[in-house]
Protein backbone atom coordinates (compact mmCIF):
# COMPACT_ATOMS: atom_id res chain seq x y z
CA UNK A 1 -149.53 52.63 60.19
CA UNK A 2 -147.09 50.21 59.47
CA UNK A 3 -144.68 50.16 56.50
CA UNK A 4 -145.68 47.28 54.13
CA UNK A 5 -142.00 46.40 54.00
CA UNK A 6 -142.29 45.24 57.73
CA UNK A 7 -145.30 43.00 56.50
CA UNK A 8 -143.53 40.76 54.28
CA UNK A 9 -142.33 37.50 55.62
CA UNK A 10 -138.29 37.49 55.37
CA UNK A 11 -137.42 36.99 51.85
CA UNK A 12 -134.20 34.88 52.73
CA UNK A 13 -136.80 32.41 54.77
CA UNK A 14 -137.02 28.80 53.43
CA UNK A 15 -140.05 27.25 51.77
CA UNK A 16 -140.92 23.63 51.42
CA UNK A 17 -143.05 21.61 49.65
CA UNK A 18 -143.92 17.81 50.11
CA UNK A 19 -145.93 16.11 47.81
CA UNK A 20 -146.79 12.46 46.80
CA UNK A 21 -148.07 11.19 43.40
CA UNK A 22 -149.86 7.78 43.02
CA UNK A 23 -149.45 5.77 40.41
CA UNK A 24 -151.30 2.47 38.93
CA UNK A 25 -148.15 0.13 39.82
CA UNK A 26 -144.81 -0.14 41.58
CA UNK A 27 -143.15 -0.43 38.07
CA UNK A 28 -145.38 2.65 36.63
CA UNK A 29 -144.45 5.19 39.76
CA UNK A 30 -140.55 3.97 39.25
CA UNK A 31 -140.15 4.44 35.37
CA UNK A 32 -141.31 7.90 35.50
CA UNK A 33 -139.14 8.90 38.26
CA UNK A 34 -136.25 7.65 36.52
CA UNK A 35 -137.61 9.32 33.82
CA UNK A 36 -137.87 12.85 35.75
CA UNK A 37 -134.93 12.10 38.31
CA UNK A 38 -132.08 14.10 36.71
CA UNK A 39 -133.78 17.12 35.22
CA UNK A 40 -134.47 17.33 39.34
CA UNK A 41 -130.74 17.18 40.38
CA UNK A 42 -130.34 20.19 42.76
CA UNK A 43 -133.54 21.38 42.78
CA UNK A 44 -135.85 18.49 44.88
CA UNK A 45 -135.27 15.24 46.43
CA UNK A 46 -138.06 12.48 45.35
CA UNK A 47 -138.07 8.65 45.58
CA UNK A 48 -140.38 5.83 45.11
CA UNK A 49 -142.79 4.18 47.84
CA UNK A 50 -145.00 1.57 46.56
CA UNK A 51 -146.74 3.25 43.60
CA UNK A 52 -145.85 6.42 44.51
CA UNK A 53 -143.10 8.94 43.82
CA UNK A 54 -142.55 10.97 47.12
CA UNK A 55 -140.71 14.77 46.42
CA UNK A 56 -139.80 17.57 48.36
CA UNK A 57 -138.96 21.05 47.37
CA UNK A 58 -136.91 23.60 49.15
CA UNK A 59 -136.85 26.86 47.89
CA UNK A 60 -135.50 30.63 49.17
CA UNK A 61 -138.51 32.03 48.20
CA UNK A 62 -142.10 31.03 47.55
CA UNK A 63 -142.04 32.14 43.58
CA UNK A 64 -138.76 29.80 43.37
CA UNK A 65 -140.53 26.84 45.07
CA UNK A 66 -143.61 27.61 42.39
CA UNK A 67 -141.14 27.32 39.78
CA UNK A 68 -139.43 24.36 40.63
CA UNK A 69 -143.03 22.56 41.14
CA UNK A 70 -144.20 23.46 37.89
CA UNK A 71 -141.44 22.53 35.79
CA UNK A 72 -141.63 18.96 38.10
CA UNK A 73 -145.30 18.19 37.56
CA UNK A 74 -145.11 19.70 33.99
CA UNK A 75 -141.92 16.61 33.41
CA UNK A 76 -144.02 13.88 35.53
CA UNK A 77 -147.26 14.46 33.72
CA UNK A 78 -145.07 14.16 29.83
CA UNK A 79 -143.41 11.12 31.65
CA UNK A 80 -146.51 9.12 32.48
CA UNK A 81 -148.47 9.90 29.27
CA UNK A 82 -145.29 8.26 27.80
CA UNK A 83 -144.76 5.24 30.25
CA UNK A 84 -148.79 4.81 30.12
CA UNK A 85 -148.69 4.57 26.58
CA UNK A 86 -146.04 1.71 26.50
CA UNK A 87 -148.19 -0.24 29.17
């Protein structure tokens, strides 16, 4: 039987995550990036594309990547309840 050690993908591997969030509007998708953009410095890379903001995450391991997603839908969803609001 194998040792469960051998199992495990290689913990120093890279993870990545690519997502895209649609907006109502141009204008909407870019004020909540800018409003997001530097609590991501380091951590993703994102941009605009029409009405949507387009992200990826890189992580060392797959609970870091989890993090780092969290914490950037977490600040995008507070963002557009806030730009929303001021529509």
């Amino acid at each position: 039987m194998a040792d469960e050690a051998e199992e495990v993908p290689n913990a120093s591997s890279k993870v990545t995550c690519k997502l895209r969030l649609e907006f109502g509007t141009p204008e909407e998708a870019e004020k909540v990036h800018r409003s997001v953009a530097l609590d991501n410095q380091g951590f993703l890379t994102s941009g605009v594309e029409g009405r949507a903001i387009v992200a990826e995450i890189r992580a060392d391991s797959l609970n870091s990547l989890l993090h780092t997603l969290d914490d950037f839908l977490a600040c995008t969803g507070v963002a557009e309840r806030i730009v929303s609001k001021g529509a």
